[in-house]
Protein backbone atom coordinates (compact mmCIF):
# COMPACT_ATOMS: atom_id res chain seq x y z
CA UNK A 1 -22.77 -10.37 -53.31
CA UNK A 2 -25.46 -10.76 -50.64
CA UNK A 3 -24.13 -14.85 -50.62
CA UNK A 4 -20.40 -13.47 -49.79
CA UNK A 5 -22.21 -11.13 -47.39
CA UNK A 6 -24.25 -13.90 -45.45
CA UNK A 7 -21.56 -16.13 -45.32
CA UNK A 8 -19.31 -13.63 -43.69
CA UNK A 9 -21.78 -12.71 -41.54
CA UNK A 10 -22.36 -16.37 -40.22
CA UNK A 11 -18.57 -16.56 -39.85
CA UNK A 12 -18.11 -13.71 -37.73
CA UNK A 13 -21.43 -14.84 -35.14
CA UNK A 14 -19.96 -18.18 -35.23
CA UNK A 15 -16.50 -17.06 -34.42
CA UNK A 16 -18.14 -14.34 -31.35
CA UNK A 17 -20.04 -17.37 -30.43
CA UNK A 18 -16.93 -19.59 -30.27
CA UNK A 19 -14.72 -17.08 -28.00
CA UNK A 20 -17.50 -16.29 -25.94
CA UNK A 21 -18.25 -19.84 -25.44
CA UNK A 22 -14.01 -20.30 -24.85
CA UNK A 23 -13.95 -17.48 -22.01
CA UNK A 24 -16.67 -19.04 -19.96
CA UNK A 25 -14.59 -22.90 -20.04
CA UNK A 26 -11.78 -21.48 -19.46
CA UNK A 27 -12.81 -19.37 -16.34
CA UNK A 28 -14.90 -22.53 -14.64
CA UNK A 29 -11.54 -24.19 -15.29
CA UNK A 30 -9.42 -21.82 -13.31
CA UNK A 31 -7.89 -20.20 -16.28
CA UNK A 32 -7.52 -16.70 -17.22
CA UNK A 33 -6.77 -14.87 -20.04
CA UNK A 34 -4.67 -11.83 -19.89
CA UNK A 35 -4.90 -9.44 -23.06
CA UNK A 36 -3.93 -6.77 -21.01
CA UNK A 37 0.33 -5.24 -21.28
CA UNK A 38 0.10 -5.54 -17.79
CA UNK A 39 1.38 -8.83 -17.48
CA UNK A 40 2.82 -11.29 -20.17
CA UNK A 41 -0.16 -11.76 -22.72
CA UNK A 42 -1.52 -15.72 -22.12
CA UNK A 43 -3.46 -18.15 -19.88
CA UNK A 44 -3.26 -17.73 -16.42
CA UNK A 45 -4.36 -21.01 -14.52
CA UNK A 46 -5.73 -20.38 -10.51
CA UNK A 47 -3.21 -22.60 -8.29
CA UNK A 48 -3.48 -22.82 -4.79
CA UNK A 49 -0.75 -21.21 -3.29
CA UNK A 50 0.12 -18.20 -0.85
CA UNK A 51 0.75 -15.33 -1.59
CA UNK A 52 3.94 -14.08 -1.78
CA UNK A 53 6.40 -11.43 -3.24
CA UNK A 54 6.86 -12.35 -7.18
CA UNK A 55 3.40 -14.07 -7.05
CA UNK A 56 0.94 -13.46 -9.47
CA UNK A 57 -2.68 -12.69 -8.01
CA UNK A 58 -6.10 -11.77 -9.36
CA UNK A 59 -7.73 -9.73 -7.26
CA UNK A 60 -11.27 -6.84 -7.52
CA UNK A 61 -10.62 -3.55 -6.80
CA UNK A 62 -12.51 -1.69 -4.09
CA UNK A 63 -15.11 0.22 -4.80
CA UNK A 64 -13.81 4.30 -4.60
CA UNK A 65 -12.81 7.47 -6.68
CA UNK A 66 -9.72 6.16 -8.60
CA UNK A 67 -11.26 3.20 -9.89
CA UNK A 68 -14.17 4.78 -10.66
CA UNK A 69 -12.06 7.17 -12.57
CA UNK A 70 -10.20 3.92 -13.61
CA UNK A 71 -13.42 2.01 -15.18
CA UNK A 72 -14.85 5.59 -16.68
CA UNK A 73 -11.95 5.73 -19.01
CA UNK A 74 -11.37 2.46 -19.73
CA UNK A 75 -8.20 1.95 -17.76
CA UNK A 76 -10.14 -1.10 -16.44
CA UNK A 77 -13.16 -3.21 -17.45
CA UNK A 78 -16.76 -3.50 -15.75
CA UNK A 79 -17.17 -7.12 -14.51
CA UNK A 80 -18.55 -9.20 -11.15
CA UNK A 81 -16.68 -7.72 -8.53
CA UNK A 82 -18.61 -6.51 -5.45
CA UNK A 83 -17.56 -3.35 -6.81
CA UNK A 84 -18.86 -3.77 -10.15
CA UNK A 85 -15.27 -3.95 -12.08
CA UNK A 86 -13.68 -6.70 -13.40
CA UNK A 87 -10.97 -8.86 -11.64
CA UNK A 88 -7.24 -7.18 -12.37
CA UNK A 89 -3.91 -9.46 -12.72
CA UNK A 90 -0.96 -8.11 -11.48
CA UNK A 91 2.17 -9.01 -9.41
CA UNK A 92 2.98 -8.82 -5.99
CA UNK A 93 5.93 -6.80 -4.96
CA UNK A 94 5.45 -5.96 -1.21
CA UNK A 95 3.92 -7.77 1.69
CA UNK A 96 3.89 -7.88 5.43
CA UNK A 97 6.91 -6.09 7.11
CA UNK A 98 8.33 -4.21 3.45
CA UNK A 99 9.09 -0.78 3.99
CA UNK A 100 7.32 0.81 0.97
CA UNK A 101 8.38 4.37 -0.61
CA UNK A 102 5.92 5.78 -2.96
CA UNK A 103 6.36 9.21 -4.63
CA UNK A 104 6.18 10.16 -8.25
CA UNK A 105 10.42 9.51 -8.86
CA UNK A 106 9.05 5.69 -8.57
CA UNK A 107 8.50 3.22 -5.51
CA UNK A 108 11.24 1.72 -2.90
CA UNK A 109 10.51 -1.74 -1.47
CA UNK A 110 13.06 -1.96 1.90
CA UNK A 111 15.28 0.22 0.05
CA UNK A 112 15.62 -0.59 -3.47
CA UNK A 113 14.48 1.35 -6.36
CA UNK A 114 11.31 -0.52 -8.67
CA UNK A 115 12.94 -0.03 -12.39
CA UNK A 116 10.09 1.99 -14.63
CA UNK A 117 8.00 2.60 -11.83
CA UNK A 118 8.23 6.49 -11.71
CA UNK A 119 4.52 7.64 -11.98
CA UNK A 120 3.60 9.21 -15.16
CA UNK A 121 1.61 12.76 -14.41
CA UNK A 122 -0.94 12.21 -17.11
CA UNK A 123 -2.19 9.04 -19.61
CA UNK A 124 -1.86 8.78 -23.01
CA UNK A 125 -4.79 11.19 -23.86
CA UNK A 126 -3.51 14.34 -21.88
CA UNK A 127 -6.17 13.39 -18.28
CA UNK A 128 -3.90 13.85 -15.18
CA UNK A 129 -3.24 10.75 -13.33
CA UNK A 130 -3.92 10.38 -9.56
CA UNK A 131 -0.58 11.29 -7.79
CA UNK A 132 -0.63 8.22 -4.74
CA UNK A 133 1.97 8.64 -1.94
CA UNK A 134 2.91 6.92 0.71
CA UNK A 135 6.04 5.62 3.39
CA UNK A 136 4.75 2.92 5.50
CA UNK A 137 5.75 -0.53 6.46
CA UNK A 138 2.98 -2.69 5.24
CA UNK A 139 0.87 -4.76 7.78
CA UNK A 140 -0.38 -8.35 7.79
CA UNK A 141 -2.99 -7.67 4.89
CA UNK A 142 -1.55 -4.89 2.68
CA UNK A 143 -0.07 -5.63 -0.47
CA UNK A 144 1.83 -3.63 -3.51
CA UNK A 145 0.58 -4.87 -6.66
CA UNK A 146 2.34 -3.77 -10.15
CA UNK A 147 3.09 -4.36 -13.22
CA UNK A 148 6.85 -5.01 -13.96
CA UNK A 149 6.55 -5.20 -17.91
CA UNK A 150 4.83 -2.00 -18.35
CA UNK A 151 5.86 1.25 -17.04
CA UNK A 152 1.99 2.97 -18.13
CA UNK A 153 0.36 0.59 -16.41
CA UNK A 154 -2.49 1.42 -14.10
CA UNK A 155 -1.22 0.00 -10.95
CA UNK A 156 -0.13 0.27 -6.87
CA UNK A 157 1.87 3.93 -8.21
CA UNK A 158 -1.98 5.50 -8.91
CA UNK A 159 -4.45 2.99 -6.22
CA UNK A 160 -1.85 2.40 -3.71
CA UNK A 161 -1.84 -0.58 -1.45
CA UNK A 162 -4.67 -3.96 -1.88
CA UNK A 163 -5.94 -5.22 1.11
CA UNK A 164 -5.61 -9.19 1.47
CA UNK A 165 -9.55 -9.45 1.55
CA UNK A 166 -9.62 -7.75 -2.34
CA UNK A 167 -7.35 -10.40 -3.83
CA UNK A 168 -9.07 -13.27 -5.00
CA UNK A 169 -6.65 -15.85 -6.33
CA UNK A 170 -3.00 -16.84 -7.17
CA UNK A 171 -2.74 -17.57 -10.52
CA UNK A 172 0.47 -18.82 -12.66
CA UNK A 173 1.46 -18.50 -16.02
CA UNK A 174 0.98 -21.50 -18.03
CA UNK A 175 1.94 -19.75 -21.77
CA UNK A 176 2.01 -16.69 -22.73
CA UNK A 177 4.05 -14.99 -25.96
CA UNK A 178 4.53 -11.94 -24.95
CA UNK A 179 7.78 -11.86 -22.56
CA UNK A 180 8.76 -8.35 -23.18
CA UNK A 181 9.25 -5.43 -21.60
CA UNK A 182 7.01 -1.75 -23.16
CA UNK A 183 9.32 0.69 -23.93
CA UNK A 184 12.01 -1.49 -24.27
């Protein structure tokens, strides 16, 4: 018994070893690794590209209330931002000259209506969710950043607009296996 115990115990130190090991490579490579419903679950690779609606960016949140709130219940992860949370994927929806509609029916971009992005009043364990408004066409270094495969996600509908200074990268799908939609 304490043989079967040892070995598993090796096993499971060699396999946290092994991923920890895996998520340092791949992040001096350029890669990421979303396990977050955000965005399709996969690698990520940084490319070198602009950024533009339908673009996939990294980018660190600044540091105020709603991603404070955001970190303290574990909507979002600590990490090496200047801020002290960890880099979020998500997509880019609106940039420089959009006309952007936020209210809690969902968000406009120059008109049209976002599918699933109505804002939800409260998260899965009953705490109200910040209620972000806003009509404004966006300037040279705002951006709307969402997810558009899940409607819970903690996105541009609770933070509002990123400022081009927060995001960090582009990055580009290079597989991921999960293509669907939550809810759906």
């Amino acid at each position: 018994m304490k043989k079967t115990i040892k070995i598993l115990g090796v096993l499971i130190l060699t396999l946290s070893v092994s991923v920890f090991v895996l998520s340092i490579g791949t992040r001096i490579s350029g890669i990421y690794i979303n396990t977050t419903p955000s965005l399709p679950v996969g690698f990520y690779k940084v490319v070198d590209e602009p950024i533009v609606s339908g673009a996939y960016v990294a980018f660190c949140p600044p540091q105020n209330a709603v991603f404070d709130m955001a970190r303290d219940r574990s909507y979002i992860n600590r990490g090496d931002c200047p801020s002290g949370y960890g880099l979020l994927l998500k997509r880019v929806f609106a940039q420089s000259g959009d006309t952007v509609f936020i209210d809690q029916a969902g968000i406009f971009v120059n008109g049209e209506y976002l599918p699933d992005s109505a804002q939800l009043t409260a998260d899965a364990e009953g705490h109200a969710l910040p209620q972000y408004r806003l009509q404004a066409v966006l300037d040279d270094s705002e951006y709307l950043l969402l997810s558009d495969v899940n409607p819970q996600s903690f996105d541009a509908r609770y933070f509002g607009l990123i400022a081009r200074d927060q995001i960090q990268q582009v990055v580009r799908p290079i597989f991921t296996w999960s293509h669907y939609r939550v809810g759906h």
